[in-house]
PDB file of N, CA and C in Angstrom:
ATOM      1  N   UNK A   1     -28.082  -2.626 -18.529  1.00  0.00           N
ATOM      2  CA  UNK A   1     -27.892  -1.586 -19.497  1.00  0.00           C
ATOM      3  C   UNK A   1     -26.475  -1.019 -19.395  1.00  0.00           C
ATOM      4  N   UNK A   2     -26.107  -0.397 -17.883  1.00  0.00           N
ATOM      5  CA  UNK A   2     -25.072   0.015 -18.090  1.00  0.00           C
ATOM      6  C   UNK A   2     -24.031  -1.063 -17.157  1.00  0.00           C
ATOM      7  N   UNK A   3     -22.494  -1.303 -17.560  1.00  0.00           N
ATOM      8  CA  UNK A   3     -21.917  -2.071 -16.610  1.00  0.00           C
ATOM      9  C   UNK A   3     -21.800  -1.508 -15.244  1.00  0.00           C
ATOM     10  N   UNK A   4     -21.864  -2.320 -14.622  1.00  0.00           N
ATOM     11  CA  UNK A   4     -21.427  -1.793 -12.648  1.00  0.00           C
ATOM     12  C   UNK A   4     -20.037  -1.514 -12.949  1.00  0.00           C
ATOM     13  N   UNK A   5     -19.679  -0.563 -12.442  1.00  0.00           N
ATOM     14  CA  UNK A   5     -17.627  -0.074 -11.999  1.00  0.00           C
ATOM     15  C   UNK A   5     -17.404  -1.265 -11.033  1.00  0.00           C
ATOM     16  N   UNK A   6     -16.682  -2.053 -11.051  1.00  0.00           N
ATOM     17  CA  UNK A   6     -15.856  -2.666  -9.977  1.00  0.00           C
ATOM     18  C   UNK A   6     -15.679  -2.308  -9.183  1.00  0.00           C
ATOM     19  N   UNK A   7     -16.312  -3.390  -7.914  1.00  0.00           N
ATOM     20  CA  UNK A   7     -15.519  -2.724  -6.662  1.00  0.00           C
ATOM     21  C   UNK A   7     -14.430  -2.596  -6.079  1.00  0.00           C
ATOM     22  N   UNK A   8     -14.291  -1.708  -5.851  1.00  0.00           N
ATOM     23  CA  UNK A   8     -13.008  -1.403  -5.058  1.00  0.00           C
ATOM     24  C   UNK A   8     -12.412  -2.158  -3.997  1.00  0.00           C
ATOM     25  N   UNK A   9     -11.615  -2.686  -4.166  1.00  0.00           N
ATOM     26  CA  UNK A   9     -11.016  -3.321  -2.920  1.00  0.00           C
ATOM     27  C   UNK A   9     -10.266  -2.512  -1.779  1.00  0.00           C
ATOM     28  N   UNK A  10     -10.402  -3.266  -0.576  1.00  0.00           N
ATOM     29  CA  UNK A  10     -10.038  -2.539   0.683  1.00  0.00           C
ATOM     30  C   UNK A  10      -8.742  -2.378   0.695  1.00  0.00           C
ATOM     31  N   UNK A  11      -8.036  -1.206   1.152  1.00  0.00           N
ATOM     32  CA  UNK A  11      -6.554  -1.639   1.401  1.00  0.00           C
ATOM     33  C   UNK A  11      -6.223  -2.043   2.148  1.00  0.00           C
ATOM     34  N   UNK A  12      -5.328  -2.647   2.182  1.00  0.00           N
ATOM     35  CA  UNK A  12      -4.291  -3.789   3.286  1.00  0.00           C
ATOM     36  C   UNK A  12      -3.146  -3.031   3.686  1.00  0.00           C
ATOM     37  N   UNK A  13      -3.045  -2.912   5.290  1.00  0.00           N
ATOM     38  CA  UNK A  13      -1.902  -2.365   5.708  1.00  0.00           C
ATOM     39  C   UNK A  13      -0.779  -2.985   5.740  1.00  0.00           C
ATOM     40  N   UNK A  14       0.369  -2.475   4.924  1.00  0.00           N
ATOM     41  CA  UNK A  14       2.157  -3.680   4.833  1.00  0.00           C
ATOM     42  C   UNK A  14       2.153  -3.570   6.480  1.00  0.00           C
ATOM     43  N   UNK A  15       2.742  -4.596   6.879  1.00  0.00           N
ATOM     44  CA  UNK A  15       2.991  -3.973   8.456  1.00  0.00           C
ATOM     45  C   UNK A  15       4.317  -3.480   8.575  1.00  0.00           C
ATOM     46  N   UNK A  16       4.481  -2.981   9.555  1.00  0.00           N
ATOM     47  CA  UNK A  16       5.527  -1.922   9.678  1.00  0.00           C
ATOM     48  C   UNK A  16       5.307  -0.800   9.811  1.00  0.00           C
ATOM     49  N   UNK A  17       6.349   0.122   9.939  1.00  0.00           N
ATOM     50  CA  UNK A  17       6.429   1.791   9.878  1.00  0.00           C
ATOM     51  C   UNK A  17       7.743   1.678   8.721  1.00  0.00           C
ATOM     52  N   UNK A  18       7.360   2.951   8.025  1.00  0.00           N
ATOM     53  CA  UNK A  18       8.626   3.181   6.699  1.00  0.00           C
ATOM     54  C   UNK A  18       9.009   4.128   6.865  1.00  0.00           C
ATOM     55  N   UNK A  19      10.610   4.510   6.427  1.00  0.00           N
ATOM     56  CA  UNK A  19      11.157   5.876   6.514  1.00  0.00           C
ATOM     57  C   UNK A  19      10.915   5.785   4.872  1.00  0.00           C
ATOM     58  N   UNK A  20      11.075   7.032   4.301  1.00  0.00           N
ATOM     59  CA  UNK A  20      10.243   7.750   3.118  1.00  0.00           C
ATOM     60  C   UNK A  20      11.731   6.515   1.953  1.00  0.00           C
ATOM     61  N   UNK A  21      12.879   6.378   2.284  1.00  0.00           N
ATOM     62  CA  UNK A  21      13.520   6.202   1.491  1.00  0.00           C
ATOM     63  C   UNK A  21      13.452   4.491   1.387  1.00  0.00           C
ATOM     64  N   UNK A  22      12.644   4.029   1.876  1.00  0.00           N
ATOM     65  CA  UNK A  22      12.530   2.561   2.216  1.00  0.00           C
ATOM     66  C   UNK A  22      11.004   1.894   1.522  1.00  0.00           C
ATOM     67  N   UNK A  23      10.486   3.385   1.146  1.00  0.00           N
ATOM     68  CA  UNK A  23       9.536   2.969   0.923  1.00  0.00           C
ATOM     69  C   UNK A  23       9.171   2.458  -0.900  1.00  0.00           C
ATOM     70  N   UNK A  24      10.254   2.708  -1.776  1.00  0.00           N
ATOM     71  CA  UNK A  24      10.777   2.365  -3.301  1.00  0.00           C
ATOM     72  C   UNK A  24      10.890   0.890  -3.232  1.00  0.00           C
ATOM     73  N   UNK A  25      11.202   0.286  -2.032  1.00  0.00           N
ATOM     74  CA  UNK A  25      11.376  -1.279  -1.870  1.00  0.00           C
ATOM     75  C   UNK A  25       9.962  -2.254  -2.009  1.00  0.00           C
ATOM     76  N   UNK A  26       8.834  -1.433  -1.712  1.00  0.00           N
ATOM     77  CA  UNK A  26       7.542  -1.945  -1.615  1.00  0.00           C
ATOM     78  C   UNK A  26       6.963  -2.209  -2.688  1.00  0.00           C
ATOM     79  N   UNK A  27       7.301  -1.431  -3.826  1.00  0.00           N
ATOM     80  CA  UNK A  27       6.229  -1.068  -4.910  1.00  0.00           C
ATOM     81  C   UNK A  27       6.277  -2.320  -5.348  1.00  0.00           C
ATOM     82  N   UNK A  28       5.184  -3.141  -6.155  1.00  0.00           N
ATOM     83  CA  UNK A  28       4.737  -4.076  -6.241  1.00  0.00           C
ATOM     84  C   UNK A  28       4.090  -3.358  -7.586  1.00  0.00           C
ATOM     85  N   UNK A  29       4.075  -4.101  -8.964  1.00  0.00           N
ATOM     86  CA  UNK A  29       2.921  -4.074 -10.151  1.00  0.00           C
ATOM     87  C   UNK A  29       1.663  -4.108  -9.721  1.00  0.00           C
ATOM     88  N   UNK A  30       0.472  -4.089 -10.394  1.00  0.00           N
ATOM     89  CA  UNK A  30      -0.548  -4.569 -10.326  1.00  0.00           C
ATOM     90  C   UNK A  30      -0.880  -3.879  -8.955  1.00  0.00           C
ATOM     91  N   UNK A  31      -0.651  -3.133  -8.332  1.00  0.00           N
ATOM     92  CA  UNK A  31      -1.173  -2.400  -7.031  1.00  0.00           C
ATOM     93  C   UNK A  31      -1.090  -0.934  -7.093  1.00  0.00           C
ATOM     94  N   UNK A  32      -2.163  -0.662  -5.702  1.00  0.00           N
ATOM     95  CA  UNK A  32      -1.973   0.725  -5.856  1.00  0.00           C
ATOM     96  C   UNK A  32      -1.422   1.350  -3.963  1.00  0.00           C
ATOM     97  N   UNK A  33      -1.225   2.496  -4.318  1.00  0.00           N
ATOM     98  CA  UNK A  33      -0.639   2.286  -2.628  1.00  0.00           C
ATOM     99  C   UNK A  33      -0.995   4.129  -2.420  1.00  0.00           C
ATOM    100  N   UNK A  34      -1.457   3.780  -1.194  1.00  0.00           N
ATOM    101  CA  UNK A  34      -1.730   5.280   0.027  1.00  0.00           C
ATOM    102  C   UNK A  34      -0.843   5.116   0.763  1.00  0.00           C
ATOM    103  N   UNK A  35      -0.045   6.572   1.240  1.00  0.00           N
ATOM    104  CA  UNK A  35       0.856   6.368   2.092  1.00  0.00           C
ATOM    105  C   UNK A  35       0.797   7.598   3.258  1.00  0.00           C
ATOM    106  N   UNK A  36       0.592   7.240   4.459  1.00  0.00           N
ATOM    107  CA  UNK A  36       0.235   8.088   5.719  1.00  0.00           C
ATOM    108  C   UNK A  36       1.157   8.381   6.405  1.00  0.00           C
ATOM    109  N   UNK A  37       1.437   9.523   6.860  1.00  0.00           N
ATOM    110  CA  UNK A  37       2.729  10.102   7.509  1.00  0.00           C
ATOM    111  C   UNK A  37       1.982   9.430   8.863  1.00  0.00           C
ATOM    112  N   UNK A  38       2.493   8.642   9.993  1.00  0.00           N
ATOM    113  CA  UNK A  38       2.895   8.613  11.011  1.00  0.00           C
ATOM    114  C   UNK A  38       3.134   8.836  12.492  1.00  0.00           C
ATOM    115  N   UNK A  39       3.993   9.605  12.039  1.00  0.00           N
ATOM    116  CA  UNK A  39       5.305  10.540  12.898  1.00  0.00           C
ATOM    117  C   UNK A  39       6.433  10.547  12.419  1.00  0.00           C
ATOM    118  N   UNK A  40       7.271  10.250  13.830  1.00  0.00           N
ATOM    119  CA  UNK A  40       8.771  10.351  13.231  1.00  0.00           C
ATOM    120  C   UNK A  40       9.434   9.701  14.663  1.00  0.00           C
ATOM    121  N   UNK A  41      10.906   9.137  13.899  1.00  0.00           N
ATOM    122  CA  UNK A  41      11.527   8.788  15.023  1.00  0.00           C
ATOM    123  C   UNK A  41      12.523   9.510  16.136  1.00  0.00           C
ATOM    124  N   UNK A  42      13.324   9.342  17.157  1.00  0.00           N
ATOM    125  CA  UNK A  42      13.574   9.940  17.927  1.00  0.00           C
ATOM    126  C   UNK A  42      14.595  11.279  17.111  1.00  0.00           C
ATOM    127  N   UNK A  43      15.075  10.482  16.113  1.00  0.00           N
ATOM    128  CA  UNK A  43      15.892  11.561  15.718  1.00  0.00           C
ATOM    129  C   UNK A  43      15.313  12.333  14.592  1.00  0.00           C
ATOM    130  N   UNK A  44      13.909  12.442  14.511  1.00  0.00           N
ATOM    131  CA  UNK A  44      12.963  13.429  13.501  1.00  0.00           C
ATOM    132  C   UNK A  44      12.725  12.637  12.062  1.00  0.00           C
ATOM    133  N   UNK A  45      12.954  11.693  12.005  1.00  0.00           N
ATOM    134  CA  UNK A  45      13.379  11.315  10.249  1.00  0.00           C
ATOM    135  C   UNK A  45      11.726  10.889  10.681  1.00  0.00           C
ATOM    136  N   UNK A  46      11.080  11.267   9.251  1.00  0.00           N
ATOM    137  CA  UNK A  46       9.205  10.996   9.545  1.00  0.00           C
ATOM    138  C   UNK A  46       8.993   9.377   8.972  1.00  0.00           C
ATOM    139  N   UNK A  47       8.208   8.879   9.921  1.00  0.00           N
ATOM    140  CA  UNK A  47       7.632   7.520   9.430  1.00  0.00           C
ATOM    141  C   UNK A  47       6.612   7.795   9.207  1.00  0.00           C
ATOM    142  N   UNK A  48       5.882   6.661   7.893  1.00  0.00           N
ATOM    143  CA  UNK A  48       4.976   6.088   7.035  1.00  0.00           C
ATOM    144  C   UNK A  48       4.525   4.906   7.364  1.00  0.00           C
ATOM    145  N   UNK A  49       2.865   5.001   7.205  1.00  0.00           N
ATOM    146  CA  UNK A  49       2.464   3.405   7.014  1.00  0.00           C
ATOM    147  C   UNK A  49       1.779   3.656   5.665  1.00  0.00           C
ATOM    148  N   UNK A  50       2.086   2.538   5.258  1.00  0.00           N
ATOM    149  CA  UNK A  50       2.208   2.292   3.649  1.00  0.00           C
ATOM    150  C   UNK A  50       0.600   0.980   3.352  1.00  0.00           C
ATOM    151  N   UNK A  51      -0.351   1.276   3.127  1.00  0.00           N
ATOM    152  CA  UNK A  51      -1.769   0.487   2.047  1.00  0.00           C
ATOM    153  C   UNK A  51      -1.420   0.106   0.742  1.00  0.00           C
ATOM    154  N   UNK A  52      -1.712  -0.975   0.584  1.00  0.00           N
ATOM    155  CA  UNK A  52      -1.639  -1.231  -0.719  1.00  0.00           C
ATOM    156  C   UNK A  52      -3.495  -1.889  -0.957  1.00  0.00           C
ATOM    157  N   UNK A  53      -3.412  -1.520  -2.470  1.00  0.00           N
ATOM    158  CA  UNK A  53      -4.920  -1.961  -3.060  1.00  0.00           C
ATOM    159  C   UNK A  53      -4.303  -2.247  -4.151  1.00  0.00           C
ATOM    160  N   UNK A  54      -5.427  -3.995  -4.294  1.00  0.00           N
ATOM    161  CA  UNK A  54      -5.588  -4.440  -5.736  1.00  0.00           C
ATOM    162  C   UNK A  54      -6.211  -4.741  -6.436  1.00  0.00           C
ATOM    163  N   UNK A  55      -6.312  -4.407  -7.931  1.00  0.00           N
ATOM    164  CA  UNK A  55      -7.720  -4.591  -8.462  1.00  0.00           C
ATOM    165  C   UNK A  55      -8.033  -6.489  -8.760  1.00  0.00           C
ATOM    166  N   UNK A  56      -7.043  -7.007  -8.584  1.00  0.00           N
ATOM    167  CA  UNK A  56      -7.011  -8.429  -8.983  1.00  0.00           C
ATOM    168  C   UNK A  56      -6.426  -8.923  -7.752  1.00  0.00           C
ATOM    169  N   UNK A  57      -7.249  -9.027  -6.311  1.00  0.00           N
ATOM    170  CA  UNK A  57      -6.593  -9.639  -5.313  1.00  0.00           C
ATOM    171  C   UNK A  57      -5.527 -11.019  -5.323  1.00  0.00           C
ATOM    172  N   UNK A  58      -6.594 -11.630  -5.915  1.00  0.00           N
ATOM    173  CA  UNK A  58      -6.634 -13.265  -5.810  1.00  0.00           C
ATOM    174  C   UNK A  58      -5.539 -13.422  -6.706  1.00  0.00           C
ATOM    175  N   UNK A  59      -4.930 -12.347  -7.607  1.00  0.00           N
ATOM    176  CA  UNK A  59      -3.747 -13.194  -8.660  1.00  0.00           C
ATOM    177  C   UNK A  59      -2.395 -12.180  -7.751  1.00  0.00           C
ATOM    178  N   UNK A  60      -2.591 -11.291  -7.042  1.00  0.00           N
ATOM    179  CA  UNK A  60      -1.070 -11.117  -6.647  1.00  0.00           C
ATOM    180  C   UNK A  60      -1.308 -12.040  -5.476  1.00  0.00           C
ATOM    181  N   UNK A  61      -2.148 -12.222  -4.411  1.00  0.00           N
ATOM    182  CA  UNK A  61      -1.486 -13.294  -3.263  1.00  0.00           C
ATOM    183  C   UNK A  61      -1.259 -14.361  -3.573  1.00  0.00           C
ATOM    184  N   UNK A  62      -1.224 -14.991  -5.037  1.00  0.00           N
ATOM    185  CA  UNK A  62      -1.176 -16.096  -5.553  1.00  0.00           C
ATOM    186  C   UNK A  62       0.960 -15.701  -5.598  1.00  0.00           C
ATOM    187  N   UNK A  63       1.130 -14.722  -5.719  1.00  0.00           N
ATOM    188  CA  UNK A  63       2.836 -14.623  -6.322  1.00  0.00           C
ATOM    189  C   UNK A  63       3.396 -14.194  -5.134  1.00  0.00           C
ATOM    190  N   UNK A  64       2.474 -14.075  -4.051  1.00  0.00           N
ATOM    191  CA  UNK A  64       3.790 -14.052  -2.589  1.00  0.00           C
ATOM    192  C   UNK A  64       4.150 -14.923  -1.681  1.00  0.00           C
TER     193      UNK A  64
END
């Protein structure tokens, strides 16, 4: 009767840690992204780990 919502896919952690200005390099179409403060490094600048989710897995790991 009614359609099921799609499931949600899990996010995938980029590996790494990101400083906030490094993190414009990631963005990718077709995705969505959570981004978690960290900490920070010795000299205070705060690091990020950066998730990405996609609703069409199977066609972006097809383009990396």
């Amino acid at each position: 009767m009614f359609d099921e919502p799609e499931p949600r896919a899990e996010p995938v952690r980029l590996p790494g840690l990101y400083r906030a200005w490094e993190i414009g390099c990631l963005i990718e179409t077709e995705r969505r992204y959570s981004v978690e403060g960290v900490g920070a490094t010795l000299d205070g600048a705060p690091l990020f780990a950066v998730y990405a989710i996609t609703h069409d897995a199977d066609r972006v790991e097809d383009q990396t």
